[in-house]
N, C-alpha and C. Protein backbone atom coordinates (compact mmCIF):
# COMPACT_ATOMS: atom_id res chain seq x y z
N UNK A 1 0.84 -1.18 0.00
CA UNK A 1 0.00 0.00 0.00
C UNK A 1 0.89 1.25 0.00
N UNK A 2 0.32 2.54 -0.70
CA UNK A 2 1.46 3.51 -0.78
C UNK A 2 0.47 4.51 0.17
N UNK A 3 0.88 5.32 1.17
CA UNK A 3 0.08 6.15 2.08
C UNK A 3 0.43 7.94 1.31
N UNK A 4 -0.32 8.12 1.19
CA UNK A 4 0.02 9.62 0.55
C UNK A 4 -0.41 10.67 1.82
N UNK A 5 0.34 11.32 2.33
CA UNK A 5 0.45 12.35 3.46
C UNK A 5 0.41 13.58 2.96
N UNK A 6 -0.65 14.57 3.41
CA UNK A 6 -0.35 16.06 2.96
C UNK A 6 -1.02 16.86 4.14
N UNK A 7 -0.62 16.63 5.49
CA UNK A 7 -0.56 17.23 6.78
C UNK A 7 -1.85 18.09 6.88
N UNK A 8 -1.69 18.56 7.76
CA UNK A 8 -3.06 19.63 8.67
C UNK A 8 -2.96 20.95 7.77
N UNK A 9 -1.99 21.33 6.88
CA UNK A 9 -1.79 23.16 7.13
C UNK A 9 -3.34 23.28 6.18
N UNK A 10 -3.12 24.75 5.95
CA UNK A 10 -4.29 25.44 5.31
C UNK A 10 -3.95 25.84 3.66
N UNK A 11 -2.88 24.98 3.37
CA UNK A 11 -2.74 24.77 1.63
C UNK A 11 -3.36 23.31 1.10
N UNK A 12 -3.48 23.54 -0.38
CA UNK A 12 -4.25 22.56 -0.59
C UNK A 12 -2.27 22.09 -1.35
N UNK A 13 -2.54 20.52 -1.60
CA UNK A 13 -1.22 19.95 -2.91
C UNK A 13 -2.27 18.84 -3.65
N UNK A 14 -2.73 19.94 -4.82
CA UNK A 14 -4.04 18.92 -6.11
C UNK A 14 -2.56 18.45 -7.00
N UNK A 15 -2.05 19.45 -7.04
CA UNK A 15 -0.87 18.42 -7.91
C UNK A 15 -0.18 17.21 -7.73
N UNK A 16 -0.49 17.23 -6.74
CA UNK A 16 0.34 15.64 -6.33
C UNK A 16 -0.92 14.32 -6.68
N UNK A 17 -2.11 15.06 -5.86
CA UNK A 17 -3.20 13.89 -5.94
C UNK A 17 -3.67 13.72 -7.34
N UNK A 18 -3.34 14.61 -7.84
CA UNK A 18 -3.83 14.46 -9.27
C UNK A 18 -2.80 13.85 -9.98
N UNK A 19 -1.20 13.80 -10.11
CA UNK A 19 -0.41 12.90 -10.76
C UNK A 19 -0.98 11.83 -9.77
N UNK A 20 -1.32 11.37 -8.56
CA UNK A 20 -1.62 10.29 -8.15
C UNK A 20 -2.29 9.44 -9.14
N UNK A 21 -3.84 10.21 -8.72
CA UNK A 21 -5.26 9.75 -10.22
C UNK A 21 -4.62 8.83 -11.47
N UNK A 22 -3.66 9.49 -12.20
CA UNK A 22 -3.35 9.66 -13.24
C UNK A 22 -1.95 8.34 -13.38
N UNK A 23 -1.55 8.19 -12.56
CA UNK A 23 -0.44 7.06 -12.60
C UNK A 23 -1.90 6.09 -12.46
N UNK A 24 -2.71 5.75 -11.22
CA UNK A 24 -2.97 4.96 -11.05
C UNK A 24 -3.97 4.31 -12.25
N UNK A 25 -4.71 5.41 -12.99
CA UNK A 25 -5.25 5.20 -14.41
C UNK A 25 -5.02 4.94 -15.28
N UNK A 26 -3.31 5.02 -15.61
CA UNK A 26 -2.73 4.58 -16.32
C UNK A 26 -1.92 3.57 -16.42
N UNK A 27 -2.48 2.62 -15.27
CA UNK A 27 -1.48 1.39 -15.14
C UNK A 27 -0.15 1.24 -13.76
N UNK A 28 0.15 2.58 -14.24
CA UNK A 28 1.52 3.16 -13.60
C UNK A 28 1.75 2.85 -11.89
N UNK A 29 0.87 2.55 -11.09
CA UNK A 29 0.37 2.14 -10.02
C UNK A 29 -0.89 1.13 -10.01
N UNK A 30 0.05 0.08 -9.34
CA UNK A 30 -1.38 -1.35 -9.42
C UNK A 30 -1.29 -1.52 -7.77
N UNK A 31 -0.53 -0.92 -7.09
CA UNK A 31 -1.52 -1.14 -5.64
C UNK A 31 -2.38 -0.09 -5.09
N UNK A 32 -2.80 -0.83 -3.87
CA UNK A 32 -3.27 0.16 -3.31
C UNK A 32 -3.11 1.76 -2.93
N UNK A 33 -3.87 2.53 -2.89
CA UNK A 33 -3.50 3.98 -2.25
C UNK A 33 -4.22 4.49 -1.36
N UNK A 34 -3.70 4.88 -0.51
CA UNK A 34 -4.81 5.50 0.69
C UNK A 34 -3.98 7.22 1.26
N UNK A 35 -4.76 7.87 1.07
CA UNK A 35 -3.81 9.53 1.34
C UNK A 35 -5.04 10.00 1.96
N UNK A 36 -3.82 11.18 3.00
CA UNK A 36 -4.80 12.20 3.79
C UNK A 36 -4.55 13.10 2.81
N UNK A 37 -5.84 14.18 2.88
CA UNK A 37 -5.75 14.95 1.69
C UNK A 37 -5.98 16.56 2.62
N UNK A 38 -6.11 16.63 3.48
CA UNK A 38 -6.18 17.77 4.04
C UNK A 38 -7.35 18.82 2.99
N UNK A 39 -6.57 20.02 3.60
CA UNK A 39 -8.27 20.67 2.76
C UNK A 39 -7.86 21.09 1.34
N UNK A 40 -7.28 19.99 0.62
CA UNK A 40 -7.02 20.11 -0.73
C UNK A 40 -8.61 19.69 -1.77
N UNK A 41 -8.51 20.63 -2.56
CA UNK A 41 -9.66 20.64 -3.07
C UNK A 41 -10.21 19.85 -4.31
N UNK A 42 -8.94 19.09 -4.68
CA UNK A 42 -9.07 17.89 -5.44
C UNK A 42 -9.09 16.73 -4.76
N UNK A 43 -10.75 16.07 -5.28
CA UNK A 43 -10.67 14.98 -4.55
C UNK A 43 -10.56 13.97 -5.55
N UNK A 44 -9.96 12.73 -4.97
CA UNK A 44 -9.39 11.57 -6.18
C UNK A 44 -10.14 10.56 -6.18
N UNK A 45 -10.48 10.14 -7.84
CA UNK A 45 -10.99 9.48 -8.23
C UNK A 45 -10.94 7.78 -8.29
N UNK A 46 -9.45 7.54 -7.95
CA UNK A 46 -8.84 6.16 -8.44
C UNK A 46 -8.82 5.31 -6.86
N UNK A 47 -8.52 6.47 -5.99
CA UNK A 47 -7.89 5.64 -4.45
C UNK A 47 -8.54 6.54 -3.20
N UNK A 48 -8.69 5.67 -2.55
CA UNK A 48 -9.54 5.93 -0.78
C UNK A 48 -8.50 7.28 -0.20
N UNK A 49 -9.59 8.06 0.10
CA UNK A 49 -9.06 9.22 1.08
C UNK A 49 -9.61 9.65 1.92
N UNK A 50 -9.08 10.17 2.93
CA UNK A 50 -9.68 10.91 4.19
C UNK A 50 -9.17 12.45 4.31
N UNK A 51 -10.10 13.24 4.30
CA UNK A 51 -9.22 14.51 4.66
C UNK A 51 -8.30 14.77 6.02
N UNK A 52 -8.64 14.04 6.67
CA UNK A 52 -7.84 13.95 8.51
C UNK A 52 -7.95 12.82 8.86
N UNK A 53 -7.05 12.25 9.59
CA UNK A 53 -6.87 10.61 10.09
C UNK A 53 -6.60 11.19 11.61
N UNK A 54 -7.28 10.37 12.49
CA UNK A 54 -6.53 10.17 14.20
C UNK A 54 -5.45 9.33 14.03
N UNK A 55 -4.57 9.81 15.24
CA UNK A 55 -2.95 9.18 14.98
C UNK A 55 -3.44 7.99 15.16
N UNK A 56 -3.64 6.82 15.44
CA UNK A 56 -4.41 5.51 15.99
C UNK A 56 -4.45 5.44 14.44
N UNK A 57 -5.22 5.91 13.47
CA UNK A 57 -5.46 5.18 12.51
C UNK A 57 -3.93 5.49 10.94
N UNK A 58 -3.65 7.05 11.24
CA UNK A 58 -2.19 7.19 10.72
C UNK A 58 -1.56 6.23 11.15
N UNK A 59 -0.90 6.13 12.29
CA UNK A 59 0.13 5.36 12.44
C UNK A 59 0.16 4.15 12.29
N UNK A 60 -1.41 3.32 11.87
CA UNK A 60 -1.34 2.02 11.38
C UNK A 60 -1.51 1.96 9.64
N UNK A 61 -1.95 3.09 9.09
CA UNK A 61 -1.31 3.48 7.72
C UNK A 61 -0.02 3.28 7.42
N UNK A 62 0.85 3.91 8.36
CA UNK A 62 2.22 3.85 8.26
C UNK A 62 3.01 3.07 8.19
N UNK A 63 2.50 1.95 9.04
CA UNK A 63 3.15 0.29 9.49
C UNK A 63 2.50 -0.46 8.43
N UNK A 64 1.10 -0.09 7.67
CA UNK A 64 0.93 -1.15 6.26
C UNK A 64 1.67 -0.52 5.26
N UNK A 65 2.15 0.18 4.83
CA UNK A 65 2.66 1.19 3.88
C UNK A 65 3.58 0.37 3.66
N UNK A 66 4.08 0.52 2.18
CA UNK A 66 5.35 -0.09 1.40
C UNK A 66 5.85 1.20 1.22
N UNK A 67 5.30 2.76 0.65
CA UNK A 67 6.06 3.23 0.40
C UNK A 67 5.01 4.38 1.11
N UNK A 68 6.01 5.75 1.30
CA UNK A 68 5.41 6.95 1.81
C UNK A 68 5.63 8.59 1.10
N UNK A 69 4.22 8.50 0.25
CA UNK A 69 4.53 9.72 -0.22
C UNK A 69 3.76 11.38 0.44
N UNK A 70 4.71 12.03 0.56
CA UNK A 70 4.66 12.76 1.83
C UNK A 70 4.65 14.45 1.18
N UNK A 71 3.86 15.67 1.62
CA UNK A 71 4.36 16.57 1.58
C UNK A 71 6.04 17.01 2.44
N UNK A 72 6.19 18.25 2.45
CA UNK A 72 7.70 18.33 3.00
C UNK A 72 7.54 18.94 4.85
N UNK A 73 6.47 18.09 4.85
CA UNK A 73 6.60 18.78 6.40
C UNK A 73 7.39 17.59 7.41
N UNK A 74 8.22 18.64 8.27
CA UNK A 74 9.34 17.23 8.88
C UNK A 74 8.30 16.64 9.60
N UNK A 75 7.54 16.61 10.60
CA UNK A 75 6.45 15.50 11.06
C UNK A 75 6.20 13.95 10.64
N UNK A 76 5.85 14.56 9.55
CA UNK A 76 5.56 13.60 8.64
C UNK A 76 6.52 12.63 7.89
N UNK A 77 7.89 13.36 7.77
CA UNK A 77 9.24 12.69 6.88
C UNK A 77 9.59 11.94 8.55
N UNK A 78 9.81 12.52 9.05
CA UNK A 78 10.38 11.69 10.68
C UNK A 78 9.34 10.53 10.85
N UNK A 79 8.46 10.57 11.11
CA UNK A 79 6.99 9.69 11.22
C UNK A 79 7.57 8.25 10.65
N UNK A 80 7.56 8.78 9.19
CA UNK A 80 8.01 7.53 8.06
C UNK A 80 9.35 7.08 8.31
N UNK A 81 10.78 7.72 8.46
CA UNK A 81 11.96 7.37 8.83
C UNK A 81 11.96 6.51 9.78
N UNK A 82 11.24 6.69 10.79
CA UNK A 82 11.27 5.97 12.20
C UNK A 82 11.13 4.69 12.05
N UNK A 83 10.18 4.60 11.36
CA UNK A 83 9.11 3.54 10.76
C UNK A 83 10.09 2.74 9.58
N UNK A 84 11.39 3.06 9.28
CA UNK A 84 12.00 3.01 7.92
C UNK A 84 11.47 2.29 7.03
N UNK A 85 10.50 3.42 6.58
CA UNK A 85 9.46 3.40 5.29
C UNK A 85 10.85 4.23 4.22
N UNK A 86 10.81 3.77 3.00
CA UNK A 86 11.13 4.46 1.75
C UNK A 86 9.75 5.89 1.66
N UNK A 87 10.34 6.83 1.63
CA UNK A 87 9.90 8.31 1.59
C UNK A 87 10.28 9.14 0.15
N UNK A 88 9.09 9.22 -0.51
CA UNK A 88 9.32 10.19 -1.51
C UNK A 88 8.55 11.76 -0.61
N UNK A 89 9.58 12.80 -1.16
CA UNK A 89 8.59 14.07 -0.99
C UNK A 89 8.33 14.29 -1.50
N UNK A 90 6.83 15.17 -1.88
CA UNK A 90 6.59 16.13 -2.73
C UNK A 90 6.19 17.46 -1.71
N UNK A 91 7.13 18.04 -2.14
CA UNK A 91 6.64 19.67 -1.29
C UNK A 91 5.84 20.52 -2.26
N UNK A 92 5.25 21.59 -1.08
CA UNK A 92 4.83 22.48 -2.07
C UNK A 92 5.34 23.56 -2.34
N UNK A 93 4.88 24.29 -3.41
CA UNK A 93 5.92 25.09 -3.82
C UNK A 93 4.82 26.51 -4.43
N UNK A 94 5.60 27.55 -3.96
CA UNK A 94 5.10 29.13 -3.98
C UNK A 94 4.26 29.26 -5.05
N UNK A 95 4.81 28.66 -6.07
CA UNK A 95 4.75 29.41 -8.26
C UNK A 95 3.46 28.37 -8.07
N UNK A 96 2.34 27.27 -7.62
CA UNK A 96 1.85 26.62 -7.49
C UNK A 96 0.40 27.29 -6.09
N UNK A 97 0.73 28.14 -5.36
CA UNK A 97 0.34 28.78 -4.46
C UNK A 97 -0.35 27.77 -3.53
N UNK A 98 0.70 26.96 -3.56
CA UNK A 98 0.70 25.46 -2.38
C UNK A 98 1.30 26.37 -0.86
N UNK A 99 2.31 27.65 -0.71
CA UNK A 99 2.70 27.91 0.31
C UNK A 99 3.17 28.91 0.03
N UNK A 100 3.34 29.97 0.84
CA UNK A 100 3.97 31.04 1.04
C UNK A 100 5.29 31.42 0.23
N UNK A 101 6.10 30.43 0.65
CA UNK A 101 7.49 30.27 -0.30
C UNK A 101 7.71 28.62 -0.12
N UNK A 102 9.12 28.68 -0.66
CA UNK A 102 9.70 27.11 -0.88
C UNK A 102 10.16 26.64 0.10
N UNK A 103 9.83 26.88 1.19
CA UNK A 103 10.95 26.52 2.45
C UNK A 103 10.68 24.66 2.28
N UNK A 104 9.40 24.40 1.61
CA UNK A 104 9.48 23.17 1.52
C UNK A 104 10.25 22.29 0.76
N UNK A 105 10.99 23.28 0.00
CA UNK A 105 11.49 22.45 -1.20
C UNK A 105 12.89 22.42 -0.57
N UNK A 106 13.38 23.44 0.58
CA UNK A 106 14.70 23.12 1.09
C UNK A 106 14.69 22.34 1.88
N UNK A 107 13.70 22.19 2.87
CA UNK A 107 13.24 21.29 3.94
C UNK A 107 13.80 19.35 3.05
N UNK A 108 13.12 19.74 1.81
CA UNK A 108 13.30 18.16 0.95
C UNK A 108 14.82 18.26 0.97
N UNK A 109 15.25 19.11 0.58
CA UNK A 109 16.66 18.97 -0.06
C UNK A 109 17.60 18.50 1.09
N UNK A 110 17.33 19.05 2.07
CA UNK A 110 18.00 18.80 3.09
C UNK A 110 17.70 17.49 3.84
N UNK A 111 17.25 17.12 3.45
CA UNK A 111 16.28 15.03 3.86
C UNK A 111 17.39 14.44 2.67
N UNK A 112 17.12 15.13 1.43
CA UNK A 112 17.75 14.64 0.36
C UNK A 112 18.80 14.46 0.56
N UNK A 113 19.52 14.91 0.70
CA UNK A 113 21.01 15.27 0.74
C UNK A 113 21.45 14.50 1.65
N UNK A 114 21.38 13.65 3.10
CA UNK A 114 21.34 12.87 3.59
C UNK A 114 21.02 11.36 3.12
N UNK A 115 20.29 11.40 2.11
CA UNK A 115 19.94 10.28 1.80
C UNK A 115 18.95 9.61 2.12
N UNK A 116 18.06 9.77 3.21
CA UNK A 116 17.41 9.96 3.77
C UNK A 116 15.94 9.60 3.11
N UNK A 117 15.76 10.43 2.01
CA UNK A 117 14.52 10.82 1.22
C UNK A 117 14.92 10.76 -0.36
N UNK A 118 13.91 10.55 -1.14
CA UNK A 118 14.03 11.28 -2.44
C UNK A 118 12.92 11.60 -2.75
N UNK A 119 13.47 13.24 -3.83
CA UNK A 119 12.90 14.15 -3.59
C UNK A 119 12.03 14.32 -5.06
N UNK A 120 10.55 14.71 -5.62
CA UNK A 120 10.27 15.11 -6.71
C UNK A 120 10.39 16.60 -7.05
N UNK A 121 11.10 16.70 -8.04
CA UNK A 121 12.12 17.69 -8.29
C UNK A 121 10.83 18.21 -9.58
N UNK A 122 11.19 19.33 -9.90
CA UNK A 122 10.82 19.69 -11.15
C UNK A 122 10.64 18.96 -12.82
N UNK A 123 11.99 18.23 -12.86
CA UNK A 123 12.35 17.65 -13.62
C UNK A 123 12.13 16.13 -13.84
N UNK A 124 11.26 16.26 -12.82
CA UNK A 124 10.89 14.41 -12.73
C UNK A 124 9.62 14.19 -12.79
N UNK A 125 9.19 13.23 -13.34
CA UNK A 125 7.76 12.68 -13.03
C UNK A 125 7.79 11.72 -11.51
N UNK A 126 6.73 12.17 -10.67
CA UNK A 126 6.53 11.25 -9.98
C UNK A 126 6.88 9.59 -10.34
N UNK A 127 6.74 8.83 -11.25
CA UNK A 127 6.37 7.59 -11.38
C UNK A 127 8.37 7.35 -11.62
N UNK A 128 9.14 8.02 -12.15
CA UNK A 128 10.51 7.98 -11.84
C UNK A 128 11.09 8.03 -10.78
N UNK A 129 10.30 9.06 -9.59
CA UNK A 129 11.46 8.87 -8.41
C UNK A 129 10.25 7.91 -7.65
N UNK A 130 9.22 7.25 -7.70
CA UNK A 130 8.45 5.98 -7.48
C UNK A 130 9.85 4.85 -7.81
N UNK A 131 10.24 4.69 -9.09
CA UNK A 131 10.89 3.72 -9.81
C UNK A 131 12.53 3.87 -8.95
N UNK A 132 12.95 4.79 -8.58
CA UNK A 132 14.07 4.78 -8.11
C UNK A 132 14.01 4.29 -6.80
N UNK A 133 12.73 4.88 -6.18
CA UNK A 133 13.34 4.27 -4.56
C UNK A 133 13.41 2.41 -4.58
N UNK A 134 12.73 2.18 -5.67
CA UNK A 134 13.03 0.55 -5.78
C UNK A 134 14.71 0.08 -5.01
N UNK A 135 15.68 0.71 -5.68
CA UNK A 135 16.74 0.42 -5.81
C UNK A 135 17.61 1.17 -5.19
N UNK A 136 17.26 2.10 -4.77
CA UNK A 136 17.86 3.40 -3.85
C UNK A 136 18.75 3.15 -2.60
N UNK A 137 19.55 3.36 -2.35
CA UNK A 137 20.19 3.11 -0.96
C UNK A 137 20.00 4.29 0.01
N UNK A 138 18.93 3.94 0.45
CA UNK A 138 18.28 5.20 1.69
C UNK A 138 19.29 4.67 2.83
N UNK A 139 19.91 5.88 3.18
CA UNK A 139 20.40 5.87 4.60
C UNK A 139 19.35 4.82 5.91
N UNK A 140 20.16 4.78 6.89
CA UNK A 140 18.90 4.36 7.79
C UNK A 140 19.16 5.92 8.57
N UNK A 141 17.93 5.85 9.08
CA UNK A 141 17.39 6.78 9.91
C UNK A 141 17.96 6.98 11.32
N UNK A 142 18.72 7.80 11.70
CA UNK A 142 19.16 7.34 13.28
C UNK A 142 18.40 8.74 14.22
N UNK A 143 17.60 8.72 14.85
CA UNK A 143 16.99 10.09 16.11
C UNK A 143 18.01 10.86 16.45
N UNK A 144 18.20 12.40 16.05
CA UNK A 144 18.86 13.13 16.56
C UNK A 144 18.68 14.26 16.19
N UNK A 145 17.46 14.92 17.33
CA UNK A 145 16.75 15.83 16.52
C UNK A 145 17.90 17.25 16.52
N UNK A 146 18.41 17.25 17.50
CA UNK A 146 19.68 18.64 17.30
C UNK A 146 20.20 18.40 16.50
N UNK A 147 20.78 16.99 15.67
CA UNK A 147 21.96 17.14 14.51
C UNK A 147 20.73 17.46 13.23
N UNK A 148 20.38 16.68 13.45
CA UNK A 148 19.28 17.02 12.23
C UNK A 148 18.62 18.65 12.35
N UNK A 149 18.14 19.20 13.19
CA UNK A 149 17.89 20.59 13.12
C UNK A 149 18.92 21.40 12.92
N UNK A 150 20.28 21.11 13.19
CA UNK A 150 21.64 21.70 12.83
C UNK A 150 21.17 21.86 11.20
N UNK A 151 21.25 20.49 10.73
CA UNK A 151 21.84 20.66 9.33
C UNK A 151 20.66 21.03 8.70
N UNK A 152 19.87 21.34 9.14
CA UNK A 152 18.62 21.88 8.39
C UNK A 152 18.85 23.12 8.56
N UNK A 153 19.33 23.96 9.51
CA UNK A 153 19.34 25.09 9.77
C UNK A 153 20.30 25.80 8.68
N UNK A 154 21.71 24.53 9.22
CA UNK A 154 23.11 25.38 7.84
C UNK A 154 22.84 25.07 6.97
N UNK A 155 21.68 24.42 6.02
CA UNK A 155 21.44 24.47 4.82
C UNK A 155 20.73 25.79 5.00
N UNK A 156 19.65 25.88 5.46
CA UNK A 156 19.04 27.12 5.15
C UNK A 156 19.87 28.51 5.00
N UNK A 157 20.54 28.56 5.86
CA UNK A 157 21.44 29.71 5.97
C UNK A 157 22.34 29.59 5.10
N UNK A 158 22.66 28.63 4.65
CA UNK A 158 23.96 28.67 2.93
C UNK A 158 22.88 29.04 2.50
N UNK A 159 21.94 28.63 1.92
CA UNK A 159 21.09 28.81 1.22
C UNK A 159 20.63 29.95 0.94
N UNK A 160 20.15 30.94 2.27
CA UNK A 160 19.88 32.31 2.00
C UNK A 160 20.70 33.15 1.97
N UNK A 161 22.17 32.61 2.46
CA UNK A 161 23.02 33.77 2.33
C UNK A 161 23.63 33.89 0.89
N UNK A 162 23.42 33.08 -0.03
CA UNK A 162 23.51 32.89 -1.61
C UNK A 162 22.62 33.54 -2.37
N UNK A 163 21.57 33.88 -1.77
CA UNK A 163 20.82 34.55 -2.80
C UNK A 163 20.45 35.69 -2.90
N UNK A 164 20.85 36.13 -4.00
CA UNK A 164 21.15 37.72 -4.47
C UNK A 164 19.60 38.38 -4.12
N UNK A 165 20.00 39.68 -3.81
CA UNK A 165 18.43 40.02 -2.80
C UNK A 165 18.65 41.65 -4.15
């Protein structure tokens, strides 16, 4: 079963559920799907959703799950690590008016970059970085929320101190 996660906030991500629809219509996905969809305003046609799950029933999503596709909120990427579920993100992103800005897309990068996660990038179709985590050598996951908030932090800060204002 693949669990599709897109947290509590007050953005909708139709782009994701909708490449969901659309793999699964096209073959491209033959198992199951079950996603929280929060107050995203596309609702999907192909696979079971709930707009909100109680943790009781998430966290036994999580433990049937083969794979976890996740917005970029850490909650949710930690949730699945713990669990060492294979984690694709899809964040949302500003130009899409999924969020404010991209902090989600650094949030991924920085999962990424660890190894941790892989990330759907611009340049990818979902059903490719689906096909990669097949074979992927995901780090394992070890708890350490200060090192991990470290390096989330000095990414951010390389990050903003690079960009021409």
């Amino acid at each position: 079963m693949i669990f599709v996660i897109l947290g509590t906030q007050k953005f909708q991500l139709n782009r994701l559920l909708i490449e969901m629809d659309d793999l699964i219509e096209t073959g491209g996905i033959t198992q199951e799907v079950i996603a929280q969809i929060g107050v995203s305003d596309y609702e999907p046609k192909n696979y079971q959703f709930h707009r909100y799950i109680d943790k009781n029933q998430f966290d036994e999503y999580i433990t049937q799950a083969s794979l976890i596709i996740t917005h970029s909120g850490v909650g949710s990427i930690i949730t699945a690590l713990k669990a060492k579920k294979p984690v694709v993100v899809y964040p949302r992103l500003r130009r899409y008016n999924e969020h404010v800005d991209d902090h989600q897309l650094d949030i991924a990068k920085a999962f990424e970059k660890m190894n941790y996660v892989l990330c759907r990038h611009k340049e990818d179709t979902l059903a490719e970085v689906m096909n990669r985590c097949k074979q992927y050598p995901f780090a394992e996951y070890v708890e350490n929320t200060n090192r991990i908030s470290g390096i989330i932090n000095a990414f951010l800060h390389k990050e903003y101190n690079n960009t021409s204002i």
